[in-house]
C-alpha atoms as a PDB file:
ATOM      1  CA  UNK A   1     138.824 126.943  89.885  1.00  0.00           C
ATOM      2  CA  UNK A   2     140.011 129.326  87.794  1.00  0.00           C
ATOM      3  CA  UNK A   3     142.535 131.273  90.080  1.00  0.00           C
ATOM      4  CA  UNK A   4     143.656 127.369  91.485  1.00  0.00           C
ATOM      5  CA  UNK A   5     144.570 126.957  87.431  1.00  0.00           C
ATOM      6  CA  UNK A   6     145.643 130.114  87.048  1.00  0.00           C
ATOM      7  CA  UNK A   7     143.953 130.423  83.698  1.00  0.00           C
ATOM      8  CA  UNK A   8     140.990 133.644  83.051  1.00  0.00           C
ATOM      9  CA  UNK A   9     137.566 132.377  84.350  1.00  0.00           C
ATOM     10  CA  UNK A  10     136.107 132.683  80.803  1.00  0.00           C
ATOM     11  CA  UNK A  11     138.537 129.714  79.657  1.00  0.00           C
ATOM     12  CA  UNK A  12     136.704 127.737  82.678  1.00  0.00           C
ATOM     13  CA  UNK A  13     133.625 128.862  81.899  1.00  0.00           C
ATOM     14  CA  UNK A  14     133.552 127.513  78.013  1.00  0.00           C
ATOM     15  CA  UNK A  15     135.734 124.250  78.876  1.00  0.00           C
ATOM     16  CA  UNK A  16     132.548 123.443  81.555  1.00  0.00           C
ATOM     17  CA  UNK A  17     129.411 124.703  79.557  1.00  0.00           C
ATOM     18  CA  UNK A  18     130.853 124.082  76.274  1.00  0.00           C
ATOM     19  CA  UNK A  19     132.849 120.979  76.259  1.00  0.00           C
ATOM     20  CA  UNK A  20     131.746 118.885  78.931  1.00  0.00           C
ATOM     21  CA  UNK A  21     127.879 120.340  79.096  1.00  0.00           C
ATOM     22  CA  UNK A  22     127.512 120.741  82.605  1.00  0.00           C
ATOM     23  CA  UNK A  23     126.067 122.865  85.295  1.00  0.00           C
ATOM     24  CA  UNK A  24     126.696 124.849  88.098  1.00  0.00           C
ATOM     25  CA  UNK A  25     124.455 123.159  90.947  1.00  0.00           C
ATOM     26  CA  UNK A  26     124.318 124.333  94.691  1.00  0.00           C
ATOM     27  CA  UNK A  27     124.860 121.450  97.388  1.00  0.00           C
ATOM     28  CA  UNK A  28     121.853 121.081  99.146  1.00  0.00           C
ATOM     29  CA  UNK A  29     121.378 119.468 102.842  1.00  0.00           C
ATOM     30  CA  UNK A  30     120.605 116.133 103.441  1.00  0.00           C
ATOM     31  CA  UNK A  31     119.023 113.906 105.780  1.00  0.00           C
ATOM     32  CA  UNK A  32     121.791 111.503 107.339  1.00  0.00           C
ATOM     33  CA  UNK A  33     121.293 108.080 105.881  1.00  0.00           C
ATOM     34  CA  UNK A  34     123.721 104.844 106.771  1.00  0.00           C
ATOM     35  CA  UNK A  35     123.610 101.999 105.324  1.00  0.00           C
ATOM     36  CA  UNK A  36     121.474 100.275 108.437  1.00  0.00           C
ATOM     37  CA  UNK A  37     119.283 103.280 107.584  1.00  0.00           C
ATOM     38  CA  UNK A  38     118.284 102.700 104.086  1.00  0.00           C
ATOM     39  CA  UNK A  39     117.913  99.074 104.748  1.00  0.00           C
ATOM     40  CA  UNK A  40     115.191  99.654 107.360  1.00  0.00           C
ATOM     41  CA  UNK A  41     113.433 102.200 105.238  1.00  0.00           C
ATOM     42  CA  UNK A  42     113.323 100.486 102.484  1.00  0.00           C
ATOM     43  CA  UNK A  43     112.202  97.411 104.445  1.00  0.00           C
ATOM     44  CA  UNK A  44     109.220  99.741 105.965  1.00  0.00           C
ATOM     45  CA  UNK A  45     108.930 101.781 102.435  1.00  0.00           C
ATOM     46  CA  UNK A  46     107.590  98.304 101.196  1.00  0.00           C
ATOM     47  CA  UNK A  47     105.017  97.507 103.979  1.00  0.00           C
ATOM     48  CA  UNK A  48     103.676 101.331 103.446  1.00  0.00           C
ATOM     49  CA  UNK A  49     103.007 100.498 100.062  1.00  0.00           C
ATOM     50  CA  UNK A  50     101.467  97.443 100.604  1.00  0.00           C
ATOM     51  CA  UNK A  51      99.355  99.180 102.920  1.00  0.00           C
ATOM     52  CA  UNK A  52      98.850 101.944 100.081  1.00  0.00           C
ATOM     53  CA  UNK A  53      97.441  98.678  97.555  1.00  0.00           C
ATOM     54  CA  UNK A  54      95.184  97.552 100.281  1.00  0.00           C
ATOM     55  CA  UNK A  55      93.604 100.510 102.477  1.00  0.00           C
ATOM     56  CA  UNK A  56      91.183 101.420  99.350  1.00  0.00           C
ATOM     57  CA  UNK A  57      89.620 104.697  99.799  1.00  0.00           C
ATOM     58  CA  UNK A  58      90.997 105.333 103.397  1.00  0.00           C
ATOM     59  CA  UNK A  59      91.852 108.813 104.172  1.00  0.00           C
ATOM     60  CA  UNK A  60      95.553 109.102 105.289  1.00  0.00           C
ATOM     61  CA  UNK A  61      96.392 111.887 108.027  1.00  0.00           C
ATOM     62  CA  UNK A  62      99.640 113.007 108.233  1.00  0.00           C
ATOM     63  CA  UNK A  63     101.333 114.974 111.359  1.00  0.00           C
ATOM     64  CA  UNK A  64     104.549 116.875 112.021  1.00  0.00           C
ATOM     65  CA  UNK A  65     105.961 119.134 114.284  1.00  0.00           C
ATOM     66  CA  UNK A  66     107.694 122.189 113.226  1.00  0.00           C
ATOM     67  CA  UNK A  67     109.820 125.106 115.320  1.00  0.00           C
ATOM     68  CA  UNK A  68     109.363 128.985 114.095  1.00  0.00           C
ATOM     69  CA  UNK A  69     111.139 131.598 115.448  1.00  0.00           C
ATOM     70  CA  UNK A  70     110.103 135.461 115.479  1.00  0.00           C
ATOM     71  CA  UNK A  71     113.175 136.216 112.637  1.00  0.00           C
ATOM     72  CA  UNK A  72     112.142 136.369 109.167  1.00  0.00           C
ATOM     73  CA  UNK A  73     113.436 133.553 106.699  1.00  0.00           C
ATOM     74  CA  UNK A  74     114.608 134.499 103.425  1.00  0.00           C
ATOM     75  CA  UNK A  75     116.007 132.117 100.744  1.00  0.00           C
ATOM     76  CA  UNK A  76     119.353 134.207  99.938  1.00  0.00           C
ATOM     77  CA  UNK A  77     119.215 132.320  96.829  1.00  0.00           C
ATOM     78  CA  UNK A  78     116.171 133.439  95.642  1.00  0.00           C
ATOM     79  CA  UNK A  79     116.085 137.298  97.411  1.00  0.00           C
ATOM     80  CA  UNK A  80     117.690 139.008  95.704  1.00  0.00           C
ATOM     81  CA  UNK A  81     118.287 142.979  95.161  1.00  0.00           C
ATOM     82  CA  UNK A  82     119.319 145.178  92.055  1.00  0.00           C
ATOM     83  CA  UNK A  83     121.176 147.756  93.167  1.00  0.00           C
ATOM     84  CA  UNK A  84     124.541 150.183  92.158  1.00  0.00           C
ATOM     85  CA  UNK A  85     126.305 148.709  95.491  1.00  0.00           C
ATOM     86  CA  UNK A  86     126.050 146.279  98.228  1.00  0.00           C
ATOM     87  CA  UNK A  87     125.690 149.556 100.266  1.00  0.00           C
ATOM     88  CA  UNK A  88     122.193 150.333  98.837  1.00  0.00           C
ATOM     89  CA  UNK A  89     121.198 146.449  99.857  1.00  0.00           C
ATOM     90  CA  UNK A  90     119.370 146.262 103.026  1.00  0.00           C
ATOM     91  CA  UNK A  91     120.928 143.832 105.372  1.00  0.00           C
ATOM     92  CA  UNK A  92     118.809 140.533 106.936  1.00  0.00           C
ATOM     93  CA  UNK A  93     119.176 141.368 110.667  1.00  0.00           C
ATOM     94  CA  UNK A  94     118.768 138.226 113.463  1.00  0.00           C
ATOM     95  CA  UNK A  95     118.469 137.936 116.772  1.00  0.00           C
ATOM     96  CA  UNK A  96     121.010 135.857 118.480  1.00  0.00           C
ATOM     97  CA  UNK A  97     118.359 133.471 120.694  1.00  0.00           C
ATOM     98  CA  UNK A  98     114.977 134.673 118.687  1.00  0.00           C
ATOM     99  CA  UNK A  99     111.862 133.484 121.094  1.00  0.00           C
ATOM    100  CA  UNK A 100     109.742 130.481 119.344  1.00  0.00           C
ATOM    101  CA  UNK A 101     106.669 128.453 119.134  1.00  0.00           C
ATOM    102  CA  UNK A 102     106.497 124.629 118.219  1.00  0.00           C
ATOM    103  CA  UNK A 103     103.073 123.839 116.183  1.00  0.00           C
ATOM    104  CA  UNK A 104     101.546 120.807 115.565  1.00  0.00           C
ATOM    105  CA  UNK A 105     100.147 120.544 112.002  1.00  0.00           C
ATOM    106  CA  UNK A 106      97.819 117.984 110.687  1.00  0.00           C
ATOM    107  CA  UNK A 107      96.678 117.755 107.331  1.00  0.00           C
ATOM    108  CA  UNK A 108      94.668 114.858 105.292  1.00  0.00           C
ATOM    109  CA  UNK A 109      94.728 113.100 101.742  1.00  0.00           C
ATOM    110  CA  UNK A 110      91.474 114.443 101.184  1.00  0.00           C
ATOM    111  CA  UNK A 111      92.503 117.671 101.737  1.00  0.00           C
ATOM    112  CA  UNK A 112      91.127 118.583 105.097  1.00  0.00           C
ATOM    113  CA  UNK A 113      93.583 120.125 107.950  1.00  0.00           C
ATOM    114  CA  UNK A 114      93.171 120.690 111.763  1.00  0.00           C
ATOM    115  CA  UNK A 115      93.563 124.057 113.304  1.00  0.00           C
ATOM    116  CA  UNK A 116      97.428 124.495 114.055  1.00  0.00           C
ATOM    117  CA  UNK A 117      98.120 123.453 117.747  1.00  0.00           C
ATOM    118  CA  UNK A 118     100.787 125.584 119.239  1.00  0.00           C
ATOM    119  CA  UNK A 119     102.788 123.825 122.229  1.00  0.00           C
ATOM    120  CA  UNK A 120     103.452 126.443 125.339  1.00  0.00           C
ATOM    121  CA  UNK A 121     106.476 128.661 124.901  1.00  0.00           C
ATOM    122  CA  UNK A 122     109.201 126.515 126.585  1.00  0.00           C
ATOM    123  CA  UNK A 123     106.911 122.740 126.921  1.00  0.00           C
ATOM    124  CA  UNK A 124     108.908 119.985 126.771  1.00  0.00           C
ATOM    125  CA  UNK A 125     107.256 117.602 123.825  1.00  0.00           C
ATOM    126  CA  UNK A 126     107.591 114.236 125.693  1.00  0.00           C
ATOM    127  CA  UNK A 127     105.042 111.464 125.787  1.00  0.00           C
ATOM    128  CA  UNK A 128     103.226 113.084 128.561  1.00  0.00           C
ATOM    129  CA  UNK A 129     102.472 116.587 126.085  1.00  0.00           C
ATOM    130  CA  UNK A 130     101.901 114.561 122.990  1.00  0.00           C
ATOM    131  CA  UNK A 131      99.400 112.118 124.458  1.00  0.00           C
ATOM    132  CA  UNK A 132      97.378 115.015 125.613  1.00  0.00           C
ATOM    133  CA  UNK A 133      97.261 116.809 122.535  1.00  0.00           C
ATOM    134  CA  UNK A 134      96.355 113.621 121.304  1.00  0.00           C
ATOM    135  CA  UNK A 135      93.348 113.367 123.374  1.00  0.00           C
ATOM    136  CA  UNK A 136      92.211 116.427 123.808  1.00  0.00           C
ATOM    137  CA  UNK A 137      92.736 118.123 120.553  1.00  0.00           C
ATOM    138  CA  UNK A 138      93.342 115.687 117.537  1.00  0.00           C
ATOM    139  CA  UNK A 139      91.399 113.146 118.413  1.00  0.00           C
ATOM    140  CA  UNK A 140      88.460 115.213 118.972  1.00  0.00           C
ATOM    141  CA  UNK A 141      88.979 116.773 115.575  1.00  0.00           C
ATOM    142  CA  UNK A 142      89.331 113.321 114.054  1.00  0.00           C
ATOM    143  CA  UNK A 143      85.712 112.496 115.269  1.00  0.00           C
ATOM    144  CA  UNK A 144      84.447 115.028 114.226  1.00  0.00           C
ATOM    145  CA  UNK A 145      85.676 115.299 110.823  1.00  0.00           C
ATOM    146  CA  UNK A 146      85.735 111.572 110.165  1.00  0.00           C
ATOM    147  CA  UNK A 147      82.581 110.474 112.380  1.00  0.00           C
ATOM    148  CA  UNK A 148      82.398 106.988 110.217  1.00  0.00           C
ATOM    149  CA  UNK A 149      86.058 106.319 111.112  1.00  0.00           C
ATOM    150  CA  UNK A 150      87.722 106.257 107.764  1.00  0.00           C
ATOM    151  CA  UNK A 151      90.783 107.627 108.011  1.00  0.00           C
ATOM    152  CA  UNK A 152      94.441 106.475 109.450  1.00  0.00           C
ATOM    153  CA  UNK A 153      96.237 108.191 111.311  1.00  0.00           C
ATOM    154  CA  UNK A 154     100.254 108.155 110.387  1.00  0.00           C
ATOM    155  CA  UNK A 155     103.286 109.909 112.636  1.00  0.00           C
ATOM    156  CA  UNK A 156     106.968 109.363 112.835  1.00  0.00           C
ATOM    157  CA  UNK A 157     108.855 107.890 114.865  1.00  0.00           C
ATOM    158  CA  UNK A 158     109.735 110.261 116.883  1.00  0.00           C
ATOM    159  CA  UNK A 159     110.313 108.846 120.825  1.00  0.00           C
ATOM    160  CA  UNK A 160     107.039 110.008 122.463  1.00  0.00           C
ATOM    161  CA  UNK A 161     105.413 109.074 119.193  1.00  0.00           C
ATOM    162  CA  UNK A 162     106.601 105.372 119.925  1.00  0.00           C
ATOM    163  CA  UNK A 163     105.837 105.308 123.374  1.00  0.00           C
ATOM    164  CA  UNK A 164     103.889 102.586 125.354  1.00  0.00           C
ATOM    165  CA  UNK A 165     101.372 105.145 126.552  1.00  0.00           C
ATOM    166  CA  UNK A 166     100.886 106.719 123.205  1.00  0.00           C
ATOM    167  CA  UNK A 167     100.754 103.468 121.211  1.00  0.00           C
ATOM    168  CA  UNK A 168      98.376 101.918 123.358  1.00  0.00           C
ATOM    169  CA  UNK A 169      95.620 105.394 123.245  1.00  0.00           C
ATOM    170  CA  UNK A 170      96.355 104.802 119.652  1.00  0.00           C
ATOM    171  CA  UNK A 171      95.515 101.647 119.274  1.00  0.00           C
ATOM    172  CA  UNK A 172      91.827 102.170 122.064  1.00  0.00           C
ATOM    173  CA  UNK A 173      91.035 105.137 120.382  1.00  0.00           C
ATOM    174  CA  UNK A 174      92.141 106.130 116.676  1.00  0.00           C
ATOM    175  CA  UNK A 175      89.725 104.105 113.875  1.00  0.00           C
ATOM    176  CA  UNK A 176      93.497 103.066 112.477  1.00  0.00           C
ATOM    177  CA  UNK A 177      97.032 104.016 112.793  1.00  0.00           C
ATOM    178  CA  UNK A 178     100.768 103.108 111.579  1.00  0.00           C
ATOM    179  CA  UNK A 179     102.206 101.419 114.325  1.00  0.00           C
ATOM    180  CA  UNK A 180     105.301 102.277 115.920  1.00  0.00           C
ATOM    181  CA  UNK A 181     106.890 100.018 113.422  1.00  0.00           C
ATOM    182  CA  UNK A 182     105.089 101.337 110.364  1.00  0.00           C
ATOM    183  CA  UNK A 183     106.574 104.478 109.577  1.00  0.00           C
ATOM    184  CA  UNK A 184     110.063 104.346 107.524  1.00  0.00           C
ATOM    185  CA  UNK A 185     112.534 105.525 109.566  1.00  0.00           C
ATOM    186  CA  UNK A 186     114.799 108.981 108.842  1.00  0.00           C
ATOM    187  CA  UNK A 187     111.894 109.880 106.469  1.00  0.00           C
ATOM    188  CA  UNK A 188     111.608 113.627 105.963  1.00  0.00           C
ATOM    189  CA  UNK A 189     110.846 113.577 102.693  1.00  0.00           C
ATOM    190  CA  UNK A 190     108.031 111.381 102.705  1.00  0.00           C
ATOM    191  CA  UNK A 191     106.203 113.397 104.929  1.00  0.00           C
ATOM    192  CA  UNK A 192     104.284 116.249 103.070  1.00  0.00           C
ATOM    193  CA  UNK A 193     104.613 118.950 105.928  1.00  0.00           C
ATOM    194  CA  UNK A 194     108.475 118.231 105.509  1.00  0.00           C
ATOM    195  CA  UNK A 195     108.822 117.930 101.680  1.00  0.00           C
ATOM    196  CA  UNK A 196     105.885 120.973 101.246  1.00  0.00           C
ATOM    197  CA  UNK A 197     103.522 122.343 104.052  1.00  0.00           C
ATOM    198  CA  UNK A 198     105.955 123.574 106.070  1.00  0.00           C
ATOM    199  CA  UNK A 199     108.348 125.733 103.639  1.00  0.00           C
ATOM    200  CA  UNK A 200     104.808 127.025 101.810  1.00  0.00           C
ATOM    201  CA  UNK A 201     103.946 128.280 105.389  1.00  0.00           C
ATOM    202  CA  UNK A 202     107.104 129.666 106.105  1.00  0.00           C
ATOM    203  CA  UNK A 203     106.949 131.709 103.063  1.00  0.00           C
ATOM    204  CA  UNK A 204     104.013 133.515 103.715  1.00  0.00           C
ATOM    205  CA  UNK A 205     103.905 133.780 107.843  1.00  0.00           C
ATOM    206  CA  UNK A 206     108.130 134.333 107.957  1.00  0.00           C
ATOM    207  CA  UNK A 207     108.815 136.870 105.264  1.00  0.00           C
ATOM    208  CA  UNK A 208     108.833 139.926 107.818  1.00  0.00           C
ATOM    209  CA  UNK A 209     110.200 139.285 111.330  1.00  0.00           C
ATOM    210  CA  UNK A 210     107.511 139.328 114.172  1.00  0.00           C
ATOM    211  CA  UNK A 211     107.324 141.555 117.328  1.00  0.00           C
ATOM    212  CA  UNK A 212     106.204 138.433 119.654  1.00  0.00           C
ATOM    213  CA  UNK A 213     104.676 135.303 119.937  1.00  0.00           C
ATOM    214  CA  UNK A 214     101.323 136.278 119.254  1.00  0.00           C
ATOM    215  CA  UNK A 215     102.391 138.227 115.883  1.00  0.00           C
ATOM    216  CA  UNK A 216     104.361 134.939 114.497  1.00  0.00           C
ATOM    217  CA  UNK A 217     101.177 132.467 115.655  1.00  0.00           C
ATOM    218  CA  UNK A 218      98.307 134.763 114.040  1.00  0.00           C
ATOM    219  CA  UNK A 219     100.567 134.829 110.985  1.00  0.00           C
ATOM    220  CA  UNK A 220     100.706 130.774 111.346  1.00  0.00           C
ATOM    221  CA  UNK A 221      96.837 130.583 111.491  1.00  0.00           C
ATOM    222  CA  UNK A 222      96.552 133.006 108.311  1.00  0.00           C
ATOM    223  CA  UNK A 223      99.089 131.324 106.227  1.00  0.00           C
ATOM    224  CA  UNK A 224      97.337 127.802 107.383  1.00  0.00           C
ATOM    225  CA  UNK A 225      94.075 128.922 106.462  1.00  0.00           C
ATOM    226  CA  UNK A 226      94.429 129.928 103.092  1.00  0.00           C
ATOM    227  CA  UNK A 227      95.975 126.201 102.082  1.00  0.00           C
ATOM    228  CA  UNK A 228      93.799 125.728  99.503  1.00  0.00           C
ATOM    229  CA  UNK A 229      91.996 121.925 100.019  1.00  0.00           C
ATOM    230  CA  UNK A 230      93.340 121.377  96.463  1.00  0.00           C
ATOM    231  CA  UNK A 231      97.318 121.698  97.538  1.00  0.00           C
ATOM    232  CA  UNK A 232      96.986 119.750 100.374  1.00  0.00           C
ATOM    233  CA  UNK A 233      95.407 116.775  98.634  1.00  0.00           C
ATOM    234  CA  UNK A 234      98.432 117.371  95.983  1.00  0.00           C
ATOM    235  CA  UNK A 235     100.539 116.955  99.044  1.00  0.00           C
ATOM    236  CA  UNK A 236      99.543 114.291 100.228  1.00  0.00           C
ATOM    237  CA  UNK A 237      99.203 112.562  96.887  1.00  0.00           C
ATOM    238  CA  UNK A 238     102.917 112.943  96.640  1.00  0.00           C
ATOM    239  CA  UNK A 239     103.662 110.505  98.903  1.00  0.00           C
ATOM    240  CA  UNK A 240     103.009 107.264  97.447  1.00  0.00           C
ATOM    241  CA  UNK A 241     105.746 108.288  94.507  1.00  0.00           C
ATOM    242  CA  UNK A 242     108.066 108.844  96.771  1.00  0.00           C
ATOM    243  CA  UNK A 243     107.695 105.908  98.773  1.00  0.00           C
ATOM    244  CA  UNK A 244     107.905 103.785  95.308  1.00  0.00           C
ATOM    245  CA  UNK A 245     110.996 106.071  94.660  1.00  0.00           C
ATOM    246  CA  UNK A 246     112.625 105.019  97.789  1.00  0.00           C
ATOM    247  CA  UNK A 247     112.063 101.297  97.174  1.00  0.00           C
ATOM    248  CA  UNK A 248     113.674 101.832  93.768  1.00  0.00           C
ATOM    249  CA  UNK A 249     116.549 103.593  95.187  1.00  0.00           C
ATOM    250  CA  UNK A 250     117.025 100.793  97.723  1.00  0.00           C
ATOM    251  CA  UNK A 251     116.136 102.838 100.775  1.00  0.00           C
ATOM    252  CA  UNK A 252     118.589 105.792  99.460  1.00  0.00           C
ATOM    253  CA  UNK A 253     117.911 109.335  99.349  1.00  0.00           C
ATOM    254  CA  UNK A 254     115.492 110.321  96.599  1.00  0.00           C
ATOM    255  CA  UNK A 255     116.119 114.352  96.771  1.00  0.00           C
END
C-alpha cells in the first residue's frame, strides 16, 4: 500500500493503527457456501438442534475421514526461525506425490474414541469400503462400548455415507443415527475432527516427515492415544454452539 501511494510505510502504518484502529488480519480459507447452501444448512442446523433439546443424555458419536501424507506440516505462520539470514533458515523440503493413508476417526461426547481405522494404501472409499468398516469395525466397537445402546451415531453426507446400502445397515443395526437427511450440509466446522481433532493430531504425528507408511500410522495411533477423554468431550461439546451460531447467521459461515 505504501509503494502503490508512494508515501514511507510508517505514514501507512500510523494512518491504519492510529487513526482508523485497525488490524492487519491474514485471509483464511473457507468452505464454499451459496446461497442454496446456507438455506439447507440452516434448515438442517434447526432439526439438529431440536434433536440436541430432545435426545437427553444420549451420547453423540461423531466420524470423519481425514488424508495424511508422509511430509511434515508446518504452520509457516506460526514456525518461525531467528536467525542473521534466510541462509541460516533451514528450508521445509516436500515430496512432489508424498505416499498417504486415509483414517477413519471416531470420537464420542462422552469422551470415548475408537482405535483409528486406516483404509488400504490406494482403497477406493465407496459404499462398498465404508459399509464394511461399518460392520466389521465400528459397529463392533459401538457394542461394545455402548452395550445398552445409548449413543447416536452422526456422519456427513458424504455419497457412500448416503447410500441405500449404508442407510439401510444403519437403520437394522446402529441403536440411532442421523439420517441421510440429518446432517447440515457443507458442514466442516460443525464437525469436531474438522474444527479440532484433526489439526491437534496433525501437530503432534506431522511435525517431522515420515520414512513410510508404517512410521506416519504408528505416529497416528500415538498422537490418538494421548487425546485426553477431557478434550474430546470439550470437542464435542462445541458443537451445539456452533450449530446455534449457524442458525443465527442464517446458515452463513460462522469462522
Amino acid at each position: 500500500m505504501a509503494r502503490e501511494l508512494n508515501v514511507h510505510h510508517k505514514t501507512i502504518q500510523i494512518a491504519v493503527h492510529g487513526d482508523l484502529g485497525m488490524k492487519s488480519f491474514a485471509r483464511t480459507p473457507k468452505h464454499l457456501l451459496t446461497v442454496k447452501m446456507k438455506a439447507r444448512r440452516f434448515e438442517r442446523c434447526k432439526k439438529v438442534l431440536q434433536y440436541y433439546k430432545s435426545s437427553g443424555g444420549k451420547v453423540k458419536i461423531f466420524s470423519d475421514k481425514k488424508i495424511f501424507t508422509l511430509d511434515a506440516v508446518v504452520n509457516r505462520r506460526n514456525d518461525r526461525y531467528l536467525a542473521i539470514s534466510i541462509d541460516q533458515v533451514e528450508g521445509q523440503y516436500r515430496t512432489k506425490h508424498p505416499q498417504q493413508t486415509m483414517c477413519l476417526g471416531v470420537v464420542a461426547s462422552d469422551g470415548q474414541k475408537m482405535p483409528p481405522y486406516f483404509f488400504k494404501p490406494g482403497e477406493k472409499v465407496d459404499t462398498a469400503a465404508y459399509y464394511k468398516v461399518l460392520r466389521y469395525t465400528v459397529l463392533p466397537w459401538l457394542k461394545s462400548t455402548y452395550p445398552s445402546g445409548n449413543y447416536t451415531w452422526t456422519q456427513d453426507g458424504a455419497p457412500c455415507h448416503t447410500s441405500k446400502k449404508v442407510q439401510d445397515f444403519c437403520r437394522a443395526n446402529m441403536a440411532d443415527f442421523w439420517p441421510a437427511d440429518m446432517w447440515p450440509s457443507s458442514s466442516p466446522d460443525l464437525n469436531p475432527l474438522d474444527f479440532s481433532v484433526w489439526s491437534v493430531l496433525e501437530s503432534h504425528a506431522c511435525k517431522t516427515s515420515h520414512a513410510n507408511l508404517t512410521s506416519l500410522q504408528q505416529a497416528i495411533v500415538e498422537a490418538w492415544d494421548n487425546l485426553t477423554e477431557e478434550y474430546i468431550k470439550k470437542s464435542c461439546a462445541g458443537v451445539r454452539r456452533r450449530v446455534e451460531a449457524v442458525i443465527a447467521n442464517n446458515g452463513g459461515h460462522i469462522e
